[in-house]
Protein backbone atom coordinates (compact mmCIF):
# COMPACT_ATOMS: atom_id res chain seq x y z
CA UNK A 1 120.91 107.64 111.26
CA UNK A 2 120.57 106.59 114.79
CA UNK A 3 118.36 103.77 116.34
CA UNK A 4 117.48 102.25 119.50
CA UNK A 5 116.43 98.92 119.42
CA UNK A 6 115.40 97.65 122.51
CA UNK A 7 114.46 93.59 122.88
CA UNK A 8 113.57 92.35 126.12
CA UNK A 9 114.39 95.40 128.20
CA UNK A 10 117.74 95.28 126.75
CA UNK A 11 118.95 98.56 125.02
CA UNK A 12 121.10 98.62 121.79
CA UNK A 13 122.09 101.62 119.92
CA UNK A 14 122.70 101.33 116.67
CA UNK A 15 123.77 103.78 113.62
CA UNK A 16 123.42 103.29 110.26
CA UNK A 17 125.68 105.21 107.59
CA UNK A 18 125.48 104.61 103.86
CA UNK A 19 128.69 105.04 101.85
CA UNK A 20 127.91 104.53 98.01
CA UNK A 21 126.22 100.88 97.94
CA UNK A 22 127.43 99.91 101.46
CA UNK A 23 125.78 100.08 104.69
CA UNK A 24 128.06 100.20 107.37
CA UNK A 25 126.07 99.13 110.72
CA UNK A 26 127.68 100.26 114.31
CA UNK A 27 126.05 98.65 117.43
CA UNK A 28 126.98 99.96 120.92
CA UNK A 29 130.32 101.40 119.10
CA UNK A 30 131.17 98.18 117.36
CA UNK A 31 131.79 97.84 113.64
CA UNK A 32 129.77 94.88 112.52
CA UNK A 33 129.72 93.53 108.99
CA UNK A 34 126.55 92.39 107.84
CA UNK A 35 125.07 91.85 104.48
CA UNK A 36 121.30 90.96 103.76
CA UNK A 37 119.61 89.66 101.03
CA UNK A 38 115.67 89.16 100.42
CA UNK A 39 114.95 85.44 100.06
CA UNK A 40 111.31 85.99 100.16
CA UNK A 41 108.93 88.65 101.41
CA UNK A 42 109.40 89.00 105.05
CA UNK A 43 112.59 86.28 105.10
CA UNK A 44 115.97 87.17 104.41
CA UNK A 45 119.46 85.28 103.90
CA UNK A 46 121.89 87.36 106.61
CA UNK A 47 125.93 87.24 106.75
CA UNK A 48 126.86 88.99 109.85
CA UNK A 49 130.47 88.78 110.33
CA UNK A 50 130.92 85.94 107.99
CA UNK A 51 128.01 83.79 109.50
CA UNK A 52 125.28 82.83 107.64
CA UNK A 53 121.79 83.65 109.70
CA UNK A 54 118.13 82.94 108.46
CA UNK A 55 116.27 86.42 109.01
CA UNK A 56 112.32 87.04 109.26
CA UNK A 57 110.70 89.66 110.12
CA UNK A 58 107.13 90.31 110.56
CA UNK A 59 105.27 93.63 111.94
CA UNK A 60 103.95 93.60 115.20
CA UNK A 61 101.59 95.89 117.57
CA UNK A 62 104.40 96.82 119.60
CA UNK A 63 107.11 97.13 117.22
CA UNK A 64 108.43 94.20 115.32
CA UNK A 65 108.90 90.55 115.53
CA UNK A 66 112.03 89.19 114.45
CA UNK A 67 113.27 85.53 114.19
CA UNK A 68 117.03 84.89 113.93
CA UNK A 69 117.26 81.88 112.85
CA UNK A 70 114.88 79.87 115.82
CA UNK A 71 115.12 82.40 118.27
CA UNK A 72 112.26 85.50 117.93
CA UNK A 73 111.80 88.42 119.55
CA UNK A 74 109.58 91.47 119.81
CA UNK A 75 111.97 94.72 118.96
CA UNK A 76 110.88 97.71 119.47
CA UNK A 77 113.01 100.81 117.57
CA UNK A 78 113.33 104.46 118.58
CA UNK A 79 114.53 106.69 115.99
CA UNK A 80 116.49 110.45 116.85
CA UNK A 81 113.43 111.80 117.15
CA UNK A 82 111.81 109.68 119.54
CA UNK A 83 115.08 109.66 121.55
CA UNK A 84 115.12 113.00 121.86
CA UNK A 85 111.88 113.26 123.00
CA UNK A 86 112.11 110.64 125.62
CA UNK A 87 115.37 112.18 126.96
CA UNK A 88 113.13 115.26 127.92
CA UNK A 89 110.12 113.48 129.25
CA UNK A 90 108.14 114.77 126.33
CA UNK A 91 106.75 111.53 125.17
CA UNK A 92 105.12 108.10 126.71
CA UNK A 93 106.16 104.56 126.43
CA UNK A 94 102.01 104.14 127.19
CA UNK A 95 100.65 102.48 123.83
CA UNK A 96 97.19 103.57 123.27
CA UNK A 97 94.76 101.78 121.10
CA UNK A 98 93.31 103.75 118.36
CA UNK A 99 91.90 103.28 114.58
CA UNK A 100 94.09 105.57 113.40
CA UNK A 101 97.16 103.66 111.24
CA UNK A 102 100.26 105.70 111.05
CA UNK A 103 103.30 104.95 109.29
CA UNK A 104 105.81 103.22 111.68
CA UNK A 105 109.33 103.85 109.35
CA UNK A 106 109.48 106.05 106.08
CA UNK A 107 108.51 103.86 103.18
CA UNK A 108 106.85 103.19 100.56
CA UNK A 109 103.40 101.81 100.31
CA UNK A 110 103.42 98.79 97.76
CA UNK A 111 100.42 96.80 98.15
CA UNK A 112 96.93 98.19 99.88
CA UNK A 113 95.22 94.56 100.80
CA UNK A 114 91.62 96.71 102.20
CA UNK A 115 88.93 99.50 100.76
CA UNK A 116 86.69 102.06 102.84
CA UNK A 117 84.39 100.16 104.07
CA UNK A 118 85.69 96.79 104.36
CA UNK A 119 85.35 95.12 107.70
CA UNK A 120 88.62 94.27 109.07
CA UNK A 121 89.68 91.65 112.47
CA UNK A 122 92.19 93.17 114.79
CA UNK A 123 95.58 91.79 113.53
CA UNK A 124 94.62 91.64 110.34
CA UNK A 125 97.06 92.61 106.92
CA UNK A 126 96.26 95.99 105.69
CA UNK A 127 99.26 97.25 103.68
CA UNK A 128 102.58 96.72 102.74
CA UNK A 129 105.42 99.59 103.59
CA UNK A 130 108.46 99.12 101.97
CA UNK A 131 111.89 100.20 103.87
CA UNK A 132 115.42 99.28 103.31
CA UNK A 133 114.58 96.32 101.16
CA UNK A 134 112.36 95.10 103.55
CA UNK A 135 108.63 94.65 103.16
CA UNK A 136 107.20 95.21 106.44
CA UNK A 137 103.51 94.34 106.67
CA UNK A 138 100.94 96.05 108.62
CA UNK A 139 98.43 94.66 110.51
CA UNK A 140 95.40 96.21 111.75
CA UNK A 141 95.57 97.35 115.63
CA UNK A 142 91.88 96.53 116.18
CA UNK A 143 88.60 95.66 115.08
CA UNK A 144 86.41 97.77 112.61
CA UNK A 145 85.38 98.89 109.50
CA UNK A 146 88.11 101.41 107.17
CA UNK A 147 86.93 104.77 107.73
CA UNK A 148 89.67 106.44 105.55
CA UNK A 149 92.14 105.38 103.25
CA UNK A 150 94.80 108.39 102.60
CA UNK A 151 97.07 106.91 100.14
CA UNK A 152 97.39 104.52 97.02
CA UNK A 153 100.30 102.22 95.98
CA UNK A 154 103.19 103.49 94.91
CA UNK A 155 103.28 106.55 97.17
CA UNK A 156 105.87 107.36 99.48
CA UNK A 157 105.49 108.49 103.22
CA UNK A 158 107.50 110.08 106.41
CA UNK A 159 107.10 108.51 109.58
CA UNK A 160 103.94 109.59 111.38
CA UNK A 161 101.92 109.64 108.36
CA UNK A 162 98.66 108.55 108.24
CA UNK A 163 97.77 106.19 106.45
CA UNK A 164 94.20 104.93 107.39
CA UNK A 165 91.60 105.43 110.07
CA UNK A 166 89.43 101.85 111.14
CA UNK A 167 86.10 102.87 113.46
């Protein structure tokens, strides 16, 4: 699979290839070794090219916060799809602010933290999607009450899904 992760204006492309139990990671066309273990939820013990790194990552409304050992940064990722849609103009980097909760990476939903017609701050935790043995958690992008809820635990989802709708 490929990625864009872009951090501070700066663009990285990065593929992803399983072979067997491996991962083999290639950023801007370099090999890099990396291995990743789950230390806690949202922390992680990470060996990239036989350095040992403290990882944490944390969902955030434009993309994701991560913190390398003291150093954090907002990165946002493209998939192939959104690539390809950006290379012909077709979609907008223009974030708009809606109720509507949509699966950010294919997952699985492990823990639903809210019911219809709880009342729910902006920022607040409303699930937990699990991806790549990470649990990424995801906060609400506004103010409200839950309108819908259109999944349980335990269910899987695509990208784009959606997941809840807060009015």
């Amino acid at each position: 699979m490929k990625f864009e992760a872009i951090i501070d204006d700066i663009s990285i492309e990065i593929s992803i290839i399983k072979k067997s139990s491996e991962i083999e990671v290639i950023c801007n066309d370099e090999l890099v070794n990396i291995n990743c273990e789950s230390i806690s939820p949202y922390s992680y013990s990470l060996i990239l090219n036989g350095k040992s790194h403290f990882l944490s990552i944390h969902s955030h409304p434009y993309g994701y916060e991560v913190t390398i050992d003291q150093y954090t940064n907002i990165v946002t990722i493209k998939d192939e799809q959104q690539l390809l849609l950006d290379k012909f103009g077709i979609s907008s980097s223009q974030k708009i602010q809606t109720g509507d909760v949509y699966a950010q990476i294919p997952g699985l939903i492990s823990q639903v933290f809210v019911s219809v017609g709880d009342v729910v701050k902006a920022e607040e935790k409303l699930f937990i999607l699990e991806a790549m043995k990470m649990e990424n958690e995801i906060e609400s992008p506004l103010a409200g009450t839950v309108k819908n809820i259109y999944i349980k635990p335990g269910i899987a989802v695509e990208k784009g899904t959606l997941i809840m709708e807060i009015e």
